[in-house]
C-alpha atoms as a PDB file:
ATOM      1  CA  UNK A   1       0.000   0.000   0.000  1.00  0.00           C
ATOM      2  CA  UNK A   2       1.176   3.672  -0.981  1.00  0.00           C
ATOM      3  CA  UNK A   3       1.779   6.316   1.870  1.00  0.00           C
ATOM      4  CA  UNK A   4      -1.135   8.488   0.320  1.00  0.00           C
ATOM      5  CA  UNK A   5      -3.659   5.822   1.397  1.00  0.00           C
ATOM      6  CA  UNK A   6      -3.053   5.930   5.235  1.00  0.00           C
ATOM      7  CA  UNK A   7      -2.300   9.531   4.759  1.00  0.00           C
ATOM      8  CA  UNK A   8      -5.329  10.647   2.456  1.00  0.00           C
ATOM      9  CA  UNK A   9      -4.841  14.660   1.086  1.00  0.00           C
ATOM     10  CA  UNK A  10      -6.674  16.829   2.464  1.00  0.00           C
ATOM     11  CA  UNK A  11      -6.717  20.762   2.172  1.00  0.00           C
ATOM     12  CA  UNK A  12      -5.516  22.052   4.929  1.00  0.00           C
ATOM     13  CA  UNK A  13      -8.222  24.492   5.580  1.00  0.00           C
ATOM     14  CA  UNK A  14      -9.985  22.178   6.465  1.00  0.00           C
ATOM     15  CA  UNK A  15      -7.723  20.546   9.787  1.00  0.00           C
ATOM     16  CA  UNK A  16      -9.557  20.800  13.301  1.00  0.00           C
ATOM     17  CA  UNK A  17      -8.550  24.351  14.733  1.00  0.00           C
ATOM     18  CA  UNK A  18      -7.201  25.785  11.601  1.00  0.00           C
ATOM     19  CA  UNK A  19      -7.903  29.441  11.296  1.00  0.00           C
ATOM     20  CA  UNK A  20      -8.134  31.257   8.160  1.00  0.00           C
ATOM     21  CA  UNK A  21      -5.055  33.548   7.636  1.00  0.00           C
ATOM     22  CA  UNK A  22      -5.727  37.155   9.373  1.00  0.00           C
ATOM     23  CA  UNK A  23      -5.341  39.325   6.325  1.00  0.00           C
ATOM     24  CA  UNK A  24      -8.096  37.435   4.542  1.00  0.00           C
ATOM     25  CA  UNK A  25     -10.664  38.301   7.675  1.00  0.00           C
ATOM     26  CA  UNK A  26     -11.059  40.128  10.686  1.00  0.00           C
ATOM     27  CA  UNK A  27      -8.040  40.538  12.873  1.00  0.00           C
ATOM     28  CA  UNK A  28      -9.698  38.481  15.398  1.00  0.00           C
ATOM     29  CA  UNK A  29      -9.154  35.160  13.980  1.00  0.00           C
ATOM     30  CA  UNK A  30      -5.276  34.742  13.809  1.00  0.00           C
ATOM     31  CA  UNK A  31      -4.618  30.860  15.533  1.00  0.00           C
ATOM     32  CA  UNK A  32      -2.696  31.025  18.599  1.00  0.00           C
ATOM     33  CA  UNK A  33       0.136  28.857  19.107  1.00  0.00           C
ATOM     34  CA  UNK A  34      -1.288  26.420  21.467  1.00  0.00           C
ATOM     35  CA  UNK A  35      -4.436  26.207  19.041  1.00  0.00           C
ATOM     36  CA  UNK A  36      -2.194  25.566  16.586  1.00  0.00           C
ATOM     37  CA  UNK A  37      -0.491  22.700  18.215  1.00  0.00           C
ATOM     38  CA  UNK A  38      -3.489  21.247  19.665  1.00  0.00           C
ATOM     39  CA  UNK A  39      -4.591  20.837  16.272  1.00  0.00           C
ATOM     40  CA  UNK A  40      -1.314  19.801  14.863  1.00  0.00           C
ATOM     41  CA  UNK A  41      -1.886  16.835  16.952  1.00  0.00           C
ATOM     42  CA  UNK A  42      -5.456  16.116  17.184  1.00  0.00           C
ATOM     43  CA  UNK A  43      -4.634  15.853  12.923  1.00  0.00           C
ATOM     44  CA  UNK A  44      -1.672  13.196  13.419  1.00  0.00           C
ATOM     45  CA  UNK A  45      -3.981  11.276  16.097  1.00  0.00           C
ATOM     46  CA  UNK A  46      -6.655  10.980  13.663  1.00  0.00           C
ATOM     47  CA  UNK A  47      -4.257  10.052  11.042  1.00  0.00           C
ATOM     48  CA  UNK A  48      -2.349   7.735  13.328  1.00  0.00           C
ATOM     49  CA  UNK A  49      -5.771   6.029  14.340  1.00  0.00           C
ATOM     50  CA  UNK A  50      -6.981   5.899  10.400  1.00  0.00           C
ATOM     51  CA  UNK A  51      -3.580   3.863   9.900  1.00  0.00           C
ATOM     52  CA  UNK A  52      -3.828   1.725  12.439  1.00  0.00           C
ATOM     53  CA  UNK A  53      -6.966   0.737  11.629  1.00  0.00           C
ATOM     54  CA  UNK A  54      -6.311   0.079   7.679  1.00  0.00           C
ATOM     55  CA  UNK A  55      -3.207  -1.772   9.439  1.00  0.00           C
ATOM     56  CA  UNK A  56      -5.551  -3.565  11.275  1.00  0.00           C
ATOM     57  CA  UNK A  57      -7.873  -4.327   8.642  1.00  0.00           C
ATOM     58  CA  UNK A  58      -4.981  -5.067   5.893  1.00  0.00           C
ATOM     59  CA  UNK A  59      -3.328  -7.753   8.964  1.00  0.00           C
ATOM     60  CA  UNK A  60      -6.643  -9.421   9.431  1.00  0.00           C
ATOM     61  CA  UNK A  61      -7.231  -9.666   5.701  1.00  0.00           C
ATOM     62  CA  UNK A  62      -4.347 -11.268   4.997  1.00  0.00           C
ATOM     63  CA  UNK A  63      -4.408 -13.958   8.402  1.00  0.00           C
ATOM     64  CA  UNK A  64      -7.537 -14.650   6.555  1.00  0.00           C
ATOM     65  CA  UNK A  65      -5.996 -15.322   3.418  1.00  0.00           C
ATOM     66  CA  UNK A  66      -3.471 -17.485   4.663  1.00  0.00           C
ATOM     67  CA  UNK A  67      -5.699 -19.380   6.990  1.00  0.00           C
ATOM     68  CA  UNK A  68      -7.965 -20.594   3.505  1.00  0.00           C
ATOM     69  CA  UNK A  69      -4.616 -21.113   2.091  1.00  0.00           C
ATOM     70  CA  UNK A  70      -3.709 -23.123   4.468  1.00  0.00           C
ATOM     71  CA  UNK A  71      -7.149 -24.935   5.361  1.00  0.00           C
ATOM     72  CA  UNK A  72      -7.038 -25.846   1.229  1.00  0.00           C
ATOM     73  CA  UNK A  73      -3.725 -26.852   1.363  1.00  0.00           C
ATOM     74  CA  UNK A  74      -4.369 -29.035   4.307  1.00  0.00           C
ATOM     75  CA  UNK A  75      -7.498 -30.235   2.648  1.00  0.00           C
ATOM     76  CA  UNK A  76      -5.616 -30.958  -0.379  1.00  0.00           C
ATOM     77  CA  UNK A  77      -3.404 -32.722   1.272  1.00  0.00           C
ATOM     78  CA  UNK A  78      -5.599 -35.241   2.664  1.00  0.00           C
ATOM     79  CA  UNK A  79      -7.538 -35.607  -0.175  1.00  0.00           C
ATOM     80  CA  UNK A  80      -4.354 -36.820  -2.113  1.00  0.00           C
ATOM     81  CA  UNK A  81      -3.635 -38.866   1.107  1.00  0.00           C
ATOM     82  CA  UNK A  82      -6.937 -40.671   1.190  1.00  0.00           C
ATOM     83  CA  UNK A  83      -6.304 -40.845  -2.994  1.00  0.00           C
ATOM     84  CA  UNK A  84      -2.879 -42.753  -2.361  1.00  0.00           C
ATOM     85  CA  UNK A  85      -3.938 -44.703   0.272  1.00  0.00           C
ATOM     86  CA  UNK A  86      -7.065 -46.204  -1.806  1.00  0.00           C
ATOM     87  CA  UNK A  87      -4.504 -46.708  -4.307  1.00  0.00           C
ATOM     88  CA  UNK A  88      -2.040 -48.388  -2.355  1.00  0.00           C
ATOM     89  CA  UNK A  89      -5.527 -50.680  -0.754  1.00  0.00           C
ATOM     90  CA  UNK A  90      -6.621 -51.471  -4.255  1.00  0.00           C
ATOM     91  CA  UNK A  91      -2.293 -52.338  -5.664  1.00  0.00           C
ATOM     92  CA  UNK A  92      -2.471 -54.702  -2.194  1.00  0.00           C
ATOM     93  CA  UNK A  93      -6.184 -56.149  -2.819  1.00  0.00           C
ATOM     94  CA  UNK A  94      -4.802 -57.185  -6.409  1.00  0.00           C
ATOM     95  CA  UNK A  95      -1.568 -58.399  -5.170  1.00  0.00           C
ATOM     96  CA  UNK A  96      -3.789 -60.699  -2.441  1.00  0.00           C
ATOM     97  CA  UNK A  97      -6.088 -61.727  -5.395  1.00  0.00           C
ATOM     98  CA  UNK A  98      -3.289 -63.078  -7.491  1.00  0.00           C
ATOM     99  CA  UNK A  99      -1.579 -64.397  -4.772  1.00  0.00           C
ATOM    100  CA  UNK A 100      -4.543 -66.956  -3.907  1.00  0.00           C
ATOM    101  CA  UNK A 101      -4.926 -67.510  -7.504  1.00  0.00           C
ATOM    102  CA  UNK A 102      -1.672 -68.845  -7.838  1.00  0.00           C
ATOM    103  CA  UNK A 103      -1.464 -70.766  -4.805  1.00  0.00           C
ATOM    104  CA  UNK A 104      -4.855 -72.633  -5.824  1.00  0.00           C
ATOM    105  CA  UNK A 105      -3.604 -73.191  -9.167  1.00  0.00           C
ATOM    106  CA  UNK A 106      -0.251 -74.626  -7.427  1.00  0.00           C
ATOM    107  CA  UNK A 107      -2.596 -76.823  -5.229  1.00  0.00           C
ATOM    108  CA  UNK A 108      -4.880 -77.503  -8.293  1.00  0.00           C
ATOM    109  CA  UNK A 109      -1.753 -78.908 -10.063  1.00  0.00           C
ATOM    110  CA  UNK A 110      -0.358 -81.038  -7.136  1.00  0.00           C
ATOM    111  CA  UNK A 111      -3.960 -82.518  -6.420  1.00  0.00           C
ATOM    112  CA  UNK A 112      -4.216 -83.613 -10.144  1.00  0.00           C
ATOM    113  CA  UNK A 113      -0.722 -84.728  -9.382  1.00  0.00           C
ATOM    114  CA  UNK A 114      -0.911 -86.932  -6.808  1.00  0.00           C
ATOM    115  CA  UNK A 115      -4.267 -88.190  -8.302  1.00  0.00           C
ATOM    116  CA  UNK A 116      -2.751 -89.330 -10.980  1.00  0.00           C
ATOM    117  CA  UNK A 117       0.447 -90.931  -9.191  1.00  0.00           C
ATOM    118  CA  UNK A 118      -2.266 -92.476  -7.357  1.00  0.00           C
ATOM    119  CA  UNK A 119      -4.350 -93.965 -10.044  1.00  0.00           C
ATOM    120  CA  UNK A 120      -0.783 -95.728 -11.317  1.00  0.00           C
ATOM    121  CA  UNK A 121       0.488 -96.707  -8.478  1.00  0.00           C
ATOM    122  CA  UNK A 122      -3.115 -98.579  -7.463  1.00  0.00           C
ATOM    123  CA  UNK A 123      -2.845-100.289 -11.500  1.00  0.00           C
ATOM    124  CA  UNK A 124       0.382-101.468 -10.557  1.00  0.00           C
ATOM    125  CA  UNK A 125      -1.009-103.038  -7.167  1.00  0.00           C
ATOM    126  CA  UNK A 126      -3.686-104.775  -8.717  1.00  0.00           C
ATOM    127  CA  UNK A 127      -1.179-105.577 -11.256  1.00  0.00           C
ATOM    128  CA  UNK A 128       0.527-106.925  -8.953  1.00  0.00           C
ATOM    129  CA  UNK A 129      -2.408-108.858  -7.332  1.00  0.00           C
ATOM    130  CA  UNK A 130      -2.988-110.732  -9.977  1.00  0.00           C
ATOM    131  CA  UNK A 131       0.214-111.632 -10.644  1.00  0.00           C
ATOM    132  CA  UNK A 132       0.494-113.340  -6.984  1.00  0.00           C
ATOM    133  CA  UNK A 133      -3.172-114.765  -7.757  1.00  0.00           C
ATOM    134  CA  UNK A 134      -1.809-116.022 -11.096  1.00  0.00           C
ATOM    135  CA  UNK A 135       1.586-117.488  -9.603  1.00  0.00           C
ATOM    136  CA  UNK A 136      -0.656-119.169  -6.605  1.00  0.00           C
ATOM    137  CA  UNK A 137      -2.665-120.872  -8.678  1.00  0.00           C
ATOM    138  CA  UNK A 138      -0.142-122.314 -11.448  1.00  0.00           C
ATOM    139  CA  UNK A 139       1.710-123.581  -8.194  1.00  0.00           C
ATOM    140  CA  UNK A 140      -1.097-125.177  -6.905  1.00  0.00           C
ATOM    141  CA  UNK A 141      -2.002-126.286  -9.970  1.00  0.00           C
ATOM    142  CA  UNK A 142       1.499-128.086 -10.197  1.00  0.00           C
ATOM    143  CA  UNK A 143       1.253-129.338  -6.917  1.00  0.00           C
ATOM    144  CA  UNK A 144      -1.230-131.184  -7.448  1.00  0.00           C
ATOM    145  CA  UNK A 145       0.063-132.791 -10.669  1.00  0.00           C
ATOM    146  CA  UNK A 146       2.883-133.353  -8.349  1.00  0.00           C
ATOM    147  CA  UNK A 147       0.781-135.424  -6.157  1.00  0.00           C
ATOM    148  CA  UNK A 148      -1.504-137.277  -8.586  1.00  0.00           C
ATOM    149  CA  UNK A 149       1.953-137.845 -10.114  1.00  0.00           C
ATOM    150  CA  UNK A 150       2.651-139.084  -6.730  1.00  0.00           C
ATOM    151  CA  UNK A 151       0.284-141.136  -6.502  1.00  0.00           C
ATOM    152  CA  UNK A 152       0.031-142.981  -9.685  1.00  0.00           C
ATOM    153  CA  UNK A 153       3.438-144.171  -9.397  1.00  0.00           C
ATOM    154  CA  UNK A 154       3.690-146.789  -6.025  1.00  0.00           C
ATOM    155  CA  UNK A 155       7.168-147.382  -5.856  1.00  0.00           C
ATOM    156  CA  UNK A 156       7.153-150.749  -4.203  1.00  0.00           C
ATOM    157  CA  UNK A 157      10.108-151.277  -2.113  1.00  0.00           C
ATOM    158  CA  UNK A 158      12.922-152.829  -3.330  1.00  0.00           C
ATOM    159  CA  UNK A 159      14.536-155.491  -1.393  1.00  0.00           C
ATOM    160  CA  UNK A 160      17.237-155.491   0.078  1.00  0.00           C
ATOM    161  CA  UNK A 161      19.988-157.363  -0.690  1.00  0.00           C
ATOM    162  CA  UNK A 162      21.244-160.448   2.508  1.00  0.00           C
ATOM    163  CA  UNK A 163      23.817-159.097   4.223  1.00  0.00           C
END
């Protein structure tokens, strides 16, 4: 702000206690000192006052200004808080998402896995089964021609020769 707004121009006839000069009028109207003074300062208390109050007023109007600046920094500081925080929520949600697909797609594949290891290994116990079954009965099966064999041949004894 300029000067000539907290010291507005004003004729100076027109000061508290000024007296017009005494050649213009009456002899009876030349200012005494003291009047003089006295009005000298009641004009610098008024103009001290007037700039203290624009002071005033220019002070508070700018704390204003910097309070909104402030309050809408401060709001847009949240804002981009609350903005990067739903984005950080969202980048973990994914990550979660894609973290239990994979492991059931890991499980998926070792289920199927071991499914199928155990679908071979029980064809290779039954296999096996009926191999022993098979083996069981050709022995038995030869055992028994082993006996009938047995049996259709009597050995008699032989004698023994005299001592």
């Amino acid at each position: 702000m300029s000067s000539s707004e907290y010291f507005p121009h004003e004729d100076a006839t027109s000061a508290p206690g000024f007296a017009p000069d005494a050649s213009a009028e009456s002899p009876r109207a030349v200012p005494t000192p003291a009047a003089q003074a006295d009005a000298s300062a009641a004009r610098t208390l008024e103009l001290a006052a007037m700039t203290a109050d624009q002071l005033v007023a220019d002070a508070r109007a700018e704390a204003e200004s910097l309070v909104n600046e402030a309050r809408a920094s401060a709001d847009e500081a949240a804002q981009a808080s609350r903005t990067e925080s739903d984005r950080v929520a969202a980048e973990l949600a994914n990550a979660r998402s894609e973290h239990a697909a994979g492991l059931e797609s890991e499980r998926t594949t070792a289920l199927s896995g071991l499914a199928d290891e155990k679908a071979a290994l029980e064809a290779e116990v039954a296999s096996l089964r009926q191999m022993a079954t098979e083996q069981r009965d050709q022995m038995r099966r030869l055992l028994t021609e082993q006996l009938a064999s047995i049996d259709e041949t009597h050995l008699e004894p032989q004698e023994r020769p005299a001592e």
